[in-house]
N, C-alpha and C. Protein backbone atom coordinates (compact mmCIF):
# COMPACT_ATOMS: atom_id res chain seq x y z
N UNK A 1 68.10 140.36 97.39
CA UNK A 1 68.56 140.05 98.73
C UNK A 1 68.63 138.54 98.96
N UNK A 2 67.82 138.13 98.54
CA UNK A 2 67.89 136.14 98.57
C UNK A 2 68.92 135.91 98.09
N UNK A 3 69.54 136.31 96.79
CA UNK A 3 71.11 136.11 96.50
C UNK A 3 71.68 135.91 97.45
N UNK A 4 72.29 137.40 97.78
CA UNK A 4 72.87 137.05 98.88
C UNK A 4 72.75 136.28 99.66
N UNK A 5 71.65 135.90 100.16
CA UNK A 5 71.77 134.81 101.51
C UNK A 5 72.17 133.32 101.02
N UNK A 6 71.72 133.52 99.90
CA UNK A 6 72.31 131.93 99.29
C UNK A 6 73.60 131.92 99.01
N UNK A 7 74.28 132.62 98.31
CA UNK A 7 75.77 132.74 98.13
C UNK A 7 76.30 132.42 99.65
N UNK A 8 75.72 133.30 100.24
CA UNK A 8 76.59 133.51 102.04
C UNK A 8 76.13 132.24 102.56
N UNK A 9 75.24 131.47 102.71
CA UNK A 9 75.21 130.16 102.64
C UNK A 9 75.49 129.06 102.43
N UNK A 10 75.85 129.48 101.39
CA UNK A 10 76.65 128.17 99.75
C UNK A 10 78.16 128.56 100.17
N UNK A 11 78.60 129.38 101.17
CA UNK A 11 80.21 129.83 100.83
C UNK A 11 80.51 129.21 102.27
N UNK A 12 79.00 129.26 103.95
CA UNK A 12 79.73 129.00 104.47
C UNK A 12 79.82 127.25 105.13
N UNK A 13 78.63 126.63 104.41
CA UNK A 13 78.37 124.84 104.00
C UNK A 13 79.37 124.42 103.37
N UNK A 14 80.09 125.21 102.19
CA UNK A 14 80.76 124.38 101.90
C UNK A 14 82.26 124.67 102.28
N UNK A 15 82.65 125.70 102.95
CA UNK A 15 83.99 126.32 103.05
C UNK A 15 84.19 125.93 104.82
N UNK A 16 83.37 126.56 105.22
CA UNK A 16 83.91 126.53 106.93
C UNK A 16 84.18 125.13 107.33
N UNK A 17 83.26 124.45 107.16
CA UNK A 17 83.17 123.21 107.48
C UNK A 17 83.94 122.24 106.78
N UNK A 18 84.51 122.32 105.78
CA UNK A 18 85.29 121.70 105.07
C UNK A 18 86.70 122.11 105.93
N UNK A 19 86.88 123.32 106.47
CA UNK A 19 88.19 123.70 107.08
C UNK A 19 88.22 123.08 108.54
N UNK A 20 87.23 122.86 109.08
CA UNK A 20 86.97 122.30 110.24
C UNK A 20 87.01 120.38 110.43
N UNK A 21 86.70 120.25 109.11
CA UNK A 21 86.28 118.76 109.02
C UNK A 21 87.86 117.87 109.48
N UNK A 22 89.13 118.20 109.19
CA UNK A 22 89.77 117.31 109.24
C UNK A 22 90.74 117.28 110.95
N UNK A 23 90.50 118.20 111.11
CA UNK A 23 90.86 118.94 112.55
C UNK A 23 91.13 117.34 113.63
N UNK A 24 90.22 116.89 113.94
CA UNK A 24 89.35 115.79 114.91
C UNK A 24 90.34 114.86 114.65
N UNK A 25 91.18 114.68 113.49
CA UNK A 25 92.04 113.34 113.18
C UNK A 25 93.20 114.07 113.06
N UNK A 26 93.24 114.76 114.09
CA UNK A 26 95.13 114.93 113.85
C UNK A 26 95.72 113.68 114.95
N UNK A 27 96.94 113.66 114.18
CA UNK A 27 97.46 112.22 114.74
C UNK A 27 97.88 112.64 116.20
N UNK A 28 98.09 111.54 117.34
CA UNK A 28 98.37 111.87 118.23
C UNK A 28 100.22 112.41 118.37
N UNK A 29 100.59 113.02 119.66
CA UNK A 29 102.17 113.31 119.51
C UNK A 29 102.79 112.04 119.75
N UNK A 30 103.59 112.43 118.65
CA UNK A 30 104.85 111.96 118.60
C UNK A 30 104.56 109.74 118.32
N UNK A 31 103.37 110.07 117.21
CA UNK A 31 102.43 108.81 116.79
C UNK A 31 102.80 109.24 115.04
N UNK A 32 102.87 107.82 114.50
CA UNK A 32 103.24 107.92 112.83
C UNK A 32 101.65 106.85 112.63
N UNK A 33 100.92 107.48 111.60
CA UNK A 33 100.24 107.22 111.27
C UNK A 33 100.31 106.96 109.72
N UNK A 34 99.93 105.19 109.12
CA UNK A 34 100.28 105.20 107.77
C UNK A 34 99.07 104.62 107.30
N UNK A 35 98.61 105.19 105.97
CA UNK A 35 97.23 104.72 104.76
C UNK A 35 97.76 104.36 103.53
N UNK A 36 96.97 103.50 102.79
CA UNK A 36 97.51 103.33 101.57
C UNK A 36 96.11 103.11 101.06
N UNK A 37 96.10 103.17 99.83
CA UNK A 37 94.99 103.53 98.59
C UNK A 37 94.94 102.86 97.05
N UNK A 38 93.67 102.30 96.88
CA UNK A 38 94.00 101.90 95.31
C UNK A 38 93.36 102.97 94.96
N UNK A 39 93.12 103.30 93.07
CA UNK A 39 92.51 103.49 92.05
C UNK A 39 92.39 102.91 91.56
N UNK A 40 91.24 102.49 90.49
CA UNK A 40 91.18 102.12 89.15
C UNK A 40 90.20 103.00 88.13
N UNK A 41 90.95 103.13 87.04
CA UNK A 41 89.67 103.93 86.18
C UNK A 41 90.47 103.43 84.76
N UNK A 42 89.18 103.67 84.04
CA UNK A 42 89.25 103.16 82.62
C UNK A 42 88.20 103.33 81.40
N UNK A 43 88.44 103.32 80.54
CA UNK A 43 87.53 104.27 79.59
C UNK A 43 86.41 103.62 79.02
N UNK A 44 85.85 102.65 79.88
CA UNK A 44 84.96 101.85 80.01
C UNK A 44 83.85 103.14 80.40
N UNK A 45 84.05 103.55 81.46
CA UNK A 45 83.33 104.51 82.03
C UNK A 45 83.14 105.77 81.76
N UNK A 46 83.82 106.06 80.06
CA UNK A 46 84.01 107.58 79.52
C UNK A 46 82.63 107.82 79.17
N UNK A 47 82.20 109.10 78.90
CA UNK A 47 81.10 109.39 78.85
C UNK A 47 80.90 110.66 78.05
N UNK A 48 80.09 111.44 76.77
CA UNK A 48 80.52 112.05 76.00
C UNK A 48 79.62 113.59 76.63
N UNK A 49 79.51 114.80 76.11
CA UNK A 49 78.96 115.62 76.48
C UNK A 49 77.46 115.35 76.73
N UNK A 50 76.82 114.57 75.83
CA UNK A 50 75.46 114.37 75.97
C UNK A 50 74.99 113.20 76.72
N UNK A 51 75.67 112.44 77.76
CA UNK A 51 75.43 111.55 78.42
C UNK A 51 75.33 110.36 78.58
N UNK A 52 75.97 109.94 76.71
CA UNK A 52 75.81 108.58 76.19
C UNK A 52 77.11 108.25 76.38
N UNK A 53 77.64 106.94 76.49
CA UNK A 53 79.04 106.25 76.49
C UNK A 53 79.45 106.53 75.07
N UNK A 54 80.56 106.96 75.62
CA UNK A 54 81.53 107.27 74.16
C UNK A 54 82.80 105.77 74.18
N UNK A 55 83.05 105.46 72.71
CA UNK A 55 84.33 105.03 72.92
C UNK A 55 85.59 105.59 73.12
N UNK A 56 86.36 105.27 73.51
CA UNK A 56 88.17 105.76 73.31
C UNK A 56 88.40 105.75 72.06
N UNK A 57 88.89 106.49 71.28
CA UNK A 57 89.32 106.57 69.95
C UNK A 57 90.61 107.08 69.49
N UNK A 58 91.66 106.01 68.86
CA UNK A 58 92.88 106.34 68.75
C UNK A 58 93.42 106.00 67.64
N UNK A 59 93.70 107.03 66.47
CA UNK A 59 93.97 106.60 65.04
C UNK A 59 92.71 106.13 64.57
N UNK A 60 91.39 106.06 64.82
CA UNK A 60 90.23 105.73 63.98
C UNK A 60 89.93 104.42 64.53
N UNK A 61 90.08 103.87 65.70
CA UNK A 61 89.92 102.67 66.16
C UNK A 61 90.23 102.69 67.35
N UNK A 62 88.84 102.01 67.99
CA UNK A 62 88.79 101.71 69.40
C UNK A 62 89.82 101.06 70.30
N UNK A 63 89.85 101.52 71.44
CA UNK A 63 90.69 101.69 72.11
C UNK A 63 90.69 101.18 73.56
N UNK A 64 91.15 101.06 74.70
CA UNK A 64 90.79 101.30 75.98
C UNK A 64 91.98 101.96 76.99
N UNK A 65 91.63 102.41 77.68
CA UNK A 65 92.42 103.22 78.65
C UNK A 65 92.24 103.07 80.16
N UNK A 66 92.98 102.38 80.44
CA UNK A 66 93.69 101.84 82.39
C UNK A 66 94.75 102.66 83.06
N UNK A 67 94.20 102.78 83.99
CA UNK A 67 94.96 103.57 85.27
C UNK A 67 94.80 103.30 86.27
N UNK A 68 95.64 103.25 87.01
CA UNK A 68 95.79 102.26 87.89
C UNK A 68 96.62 103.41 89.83
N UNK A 69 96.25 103.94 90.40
CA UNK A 69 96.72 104.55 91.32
C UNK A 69 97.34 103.61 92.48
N UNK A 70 98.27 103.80 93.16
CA UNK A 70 98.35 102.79 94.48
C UNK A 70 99.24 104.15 95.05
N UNK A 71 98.63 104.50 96.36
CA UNK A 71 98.75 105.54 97.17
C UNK A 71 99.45 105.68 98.51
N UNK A 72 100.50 105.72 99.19
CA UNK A 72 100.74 105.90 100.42
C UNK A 72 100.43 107.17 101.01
N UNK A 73 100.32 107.57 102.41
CA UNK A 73 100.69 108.49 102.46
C UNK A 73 100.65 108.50 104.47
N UNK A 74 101.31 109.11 105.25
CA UNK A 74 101.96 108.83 106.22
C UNK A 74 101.75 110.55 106.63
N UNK A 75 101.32 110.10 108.12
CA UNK A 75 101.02 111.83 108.98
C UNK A 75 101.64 111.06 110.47
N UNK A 76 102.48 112.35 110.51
CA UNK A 76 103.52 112.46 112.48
C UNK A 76 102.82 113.07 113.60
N UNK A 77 102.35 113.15 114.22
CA UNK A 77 102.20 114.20 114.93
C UNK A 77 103.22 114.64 115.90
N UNK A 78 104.02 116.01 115.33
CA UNK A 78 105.46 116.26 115.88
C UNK A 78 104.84 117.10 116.85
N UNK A 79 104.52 117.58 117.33
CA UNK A 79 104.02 118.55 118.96
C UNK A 79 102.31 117.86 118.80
N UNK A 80 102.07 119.48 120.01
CA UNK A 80 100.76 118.86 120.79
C UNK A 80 99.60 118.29 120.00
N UNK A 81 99.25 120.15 118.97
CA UNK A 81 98.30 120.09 118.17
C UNK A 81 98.44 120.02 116.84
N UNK A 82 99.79 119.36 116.53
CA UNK A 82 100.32 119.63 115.04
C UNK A 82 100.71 118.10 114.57
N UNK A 83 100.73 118.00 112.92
CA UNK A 83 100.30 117.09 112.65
C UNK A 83 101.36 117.54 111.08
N UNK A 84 102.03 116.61 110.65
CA UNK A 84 102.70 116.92 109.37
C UNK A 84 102.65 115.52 108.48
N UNK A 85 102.45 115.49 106.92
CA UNK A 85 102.16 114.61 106.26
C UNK A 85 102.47 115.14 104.99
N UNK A 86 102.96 113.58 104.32
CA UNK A 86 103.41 113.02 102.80
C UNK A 86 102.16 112.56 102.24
N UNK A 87 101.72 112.74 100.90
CA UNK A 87 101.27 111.44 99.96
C UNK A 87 101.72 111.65 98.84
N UNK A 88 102.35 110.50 98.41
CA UNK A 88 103.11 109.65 97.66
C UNK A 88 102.18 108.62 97.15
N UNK A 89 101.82 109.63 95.93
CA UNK A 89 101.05 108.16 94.68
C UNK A 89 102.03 107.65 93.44
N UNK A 90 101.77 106.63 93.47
CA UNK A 90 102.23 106.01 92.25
C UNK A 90 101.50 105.62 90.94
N UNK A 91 101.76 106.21 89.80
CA UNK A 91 100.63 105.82 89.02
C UNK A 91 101.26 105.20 87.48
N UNK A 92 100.27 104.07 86.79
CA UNK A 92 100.66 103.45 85.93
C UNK A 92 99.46 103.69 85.12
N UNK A 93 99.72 104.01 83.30
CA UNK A 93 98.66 103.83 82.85
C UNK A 93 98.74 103.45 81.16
N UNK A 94 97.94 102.64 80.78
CA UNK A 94 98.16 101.78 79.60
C UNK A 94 96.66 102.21 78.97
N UNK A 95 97.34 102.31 77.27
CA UNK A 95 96.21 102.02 76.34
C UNK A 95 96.37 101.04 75.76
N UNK A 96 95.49 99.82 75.56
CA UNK A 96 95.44 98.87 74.83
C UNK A 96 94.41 99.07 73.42
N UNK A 97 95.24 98.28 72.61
CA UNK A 97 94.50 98.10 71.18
C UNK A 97 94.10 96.57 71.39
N UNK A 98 93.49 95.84 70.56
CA UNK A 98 92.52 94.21 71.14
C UNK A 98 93.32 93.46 71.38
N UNK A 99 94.65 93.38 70.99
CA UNK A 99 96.02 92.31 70.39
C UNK A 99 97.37 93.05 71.65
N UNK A 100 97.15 94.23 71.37
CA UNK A 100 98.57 94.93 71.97
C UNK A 100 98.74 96.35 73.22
N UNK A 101 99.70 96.77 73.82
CA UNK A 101 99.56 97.59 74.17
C UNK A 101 99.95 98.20 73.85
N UNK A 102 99.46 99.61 73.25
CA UNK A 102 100.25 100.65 72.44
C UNK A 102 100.64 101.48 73.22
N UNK A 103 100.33 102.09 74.24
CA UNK A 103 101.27 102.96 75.55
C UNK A 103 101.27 103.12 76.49
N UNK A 104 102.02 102.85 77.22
CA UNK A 104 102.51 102.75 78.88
C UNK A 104 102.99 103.44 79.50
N UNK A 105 102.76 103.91 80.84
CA UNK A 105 104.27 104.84 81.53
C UNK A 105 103.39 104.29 82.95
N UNK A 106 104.72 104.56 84.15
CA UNK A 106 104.39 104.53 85.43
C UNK A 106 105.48 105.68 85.89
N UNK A 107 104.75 105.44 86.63
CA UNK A 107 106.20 106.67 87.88
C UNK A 107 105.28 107.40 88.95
N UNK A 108 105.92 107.71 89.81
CA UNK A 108 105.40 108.87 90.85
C UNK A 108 104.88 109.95 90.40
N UNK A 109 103.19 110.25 90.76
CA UNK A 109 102.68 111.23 90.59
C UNK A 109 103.00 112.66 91.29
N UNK A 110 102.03 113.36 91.78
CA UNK A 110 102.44 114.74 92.27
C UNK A 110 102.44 114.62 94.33
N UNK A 111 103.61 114.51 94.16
CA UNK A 111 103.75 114.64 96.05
C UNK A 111 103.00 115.53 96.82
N UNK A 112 102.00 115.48 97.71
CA UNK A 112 102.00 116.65 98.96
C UNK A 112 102.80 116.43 99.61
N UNK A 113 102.45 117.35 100.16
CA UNK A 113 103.09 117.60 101.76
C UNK A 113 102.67 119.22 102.58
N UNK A 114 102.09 118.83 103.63
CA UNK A 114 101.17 119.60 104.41
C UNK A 114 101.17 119.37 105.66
N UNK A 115 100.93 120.55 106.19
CA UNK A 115 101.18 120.80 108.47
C UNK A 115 99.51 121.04 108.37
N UNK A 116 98.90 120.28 109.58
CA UNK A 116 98.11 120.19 110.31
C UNK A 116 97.86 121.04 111.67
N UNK A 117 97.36 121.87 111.61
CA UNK A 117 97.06 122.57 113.29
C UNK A 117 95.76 123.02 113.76
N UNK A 118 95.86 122.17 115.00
CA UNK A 118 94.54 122.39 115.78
C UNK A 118 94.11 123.05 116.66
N UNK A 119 93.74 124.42 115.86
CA UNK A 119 93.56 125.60 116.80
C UNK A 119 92.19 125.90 118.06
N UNK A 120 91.93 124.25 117.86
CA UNK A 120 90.54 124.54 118.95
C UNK A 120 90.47 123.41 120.04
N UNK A 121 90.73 123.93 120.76
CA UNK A 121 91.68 122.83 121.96
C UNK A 121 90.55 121.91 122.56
N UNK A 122 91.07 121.06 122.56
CA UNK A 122 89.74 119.46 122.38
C UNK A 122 89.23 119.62 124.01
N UNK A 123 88.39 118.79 124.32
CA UNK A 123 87.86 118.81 125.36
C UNK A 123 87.74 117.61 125.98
């Protein structure tokens, strides 16, 4: 029986409230609201199953790996309680060898796009 109460617990800490959490910031009507965002990550910070820093390894020789995110993303609020939004990341990412860069790409990552509604009328 403790199962249960922990599961039903654990489902509704992390679920309800997560559905509730973004509610409070819907944009106002007929208001454009815009954010933008870095990343950085790099294989400085890789880390192997057992907890020790691993290197990058590519062809038998160390390596490093950069990525680089820069993020827009823009919410309307087209009626009362509704709220519609883009994000638009852009991402670039390079492996370097000590001398060179051996591979590159950038381009637009994976678009959202998502409606906002606030079914609990503010006070």
């Amino acid at each position: 029986m403790r199962s249960n109460k922990l599961h039903t617990f654990l489902f509704v800490a992390l679920f309800s409230s997560c559905s509730f959490a973004d509610y409070a910031w819907i944009t106002d009507y007929h208001h454009l609201q815009l954010k933008g965002s870095i990343d950085y990550l790099t294989s400085g910070e890789n880390y192997a199953t057992d907890g020790v820093k691993s290197d990058f390894v590519v062809g038998g020789q160390q390596r490093t790996f950069n990525e680089y995110r820069f993020g827009l993303e823009g919410e309307f609020g087209f009626a009362k309680d509704w709220a519609g939004f883009i994000k638009i990341p852009f991402v670039s990412a390079l492996v370097n060898a000590p001398q060179d860069t051996l591979f590159s790409g950038s381009g637009i990552g994976d678009l959202s796009l998502g409606v906002k509604w606030n079914f609990v009328a503010k006070r």
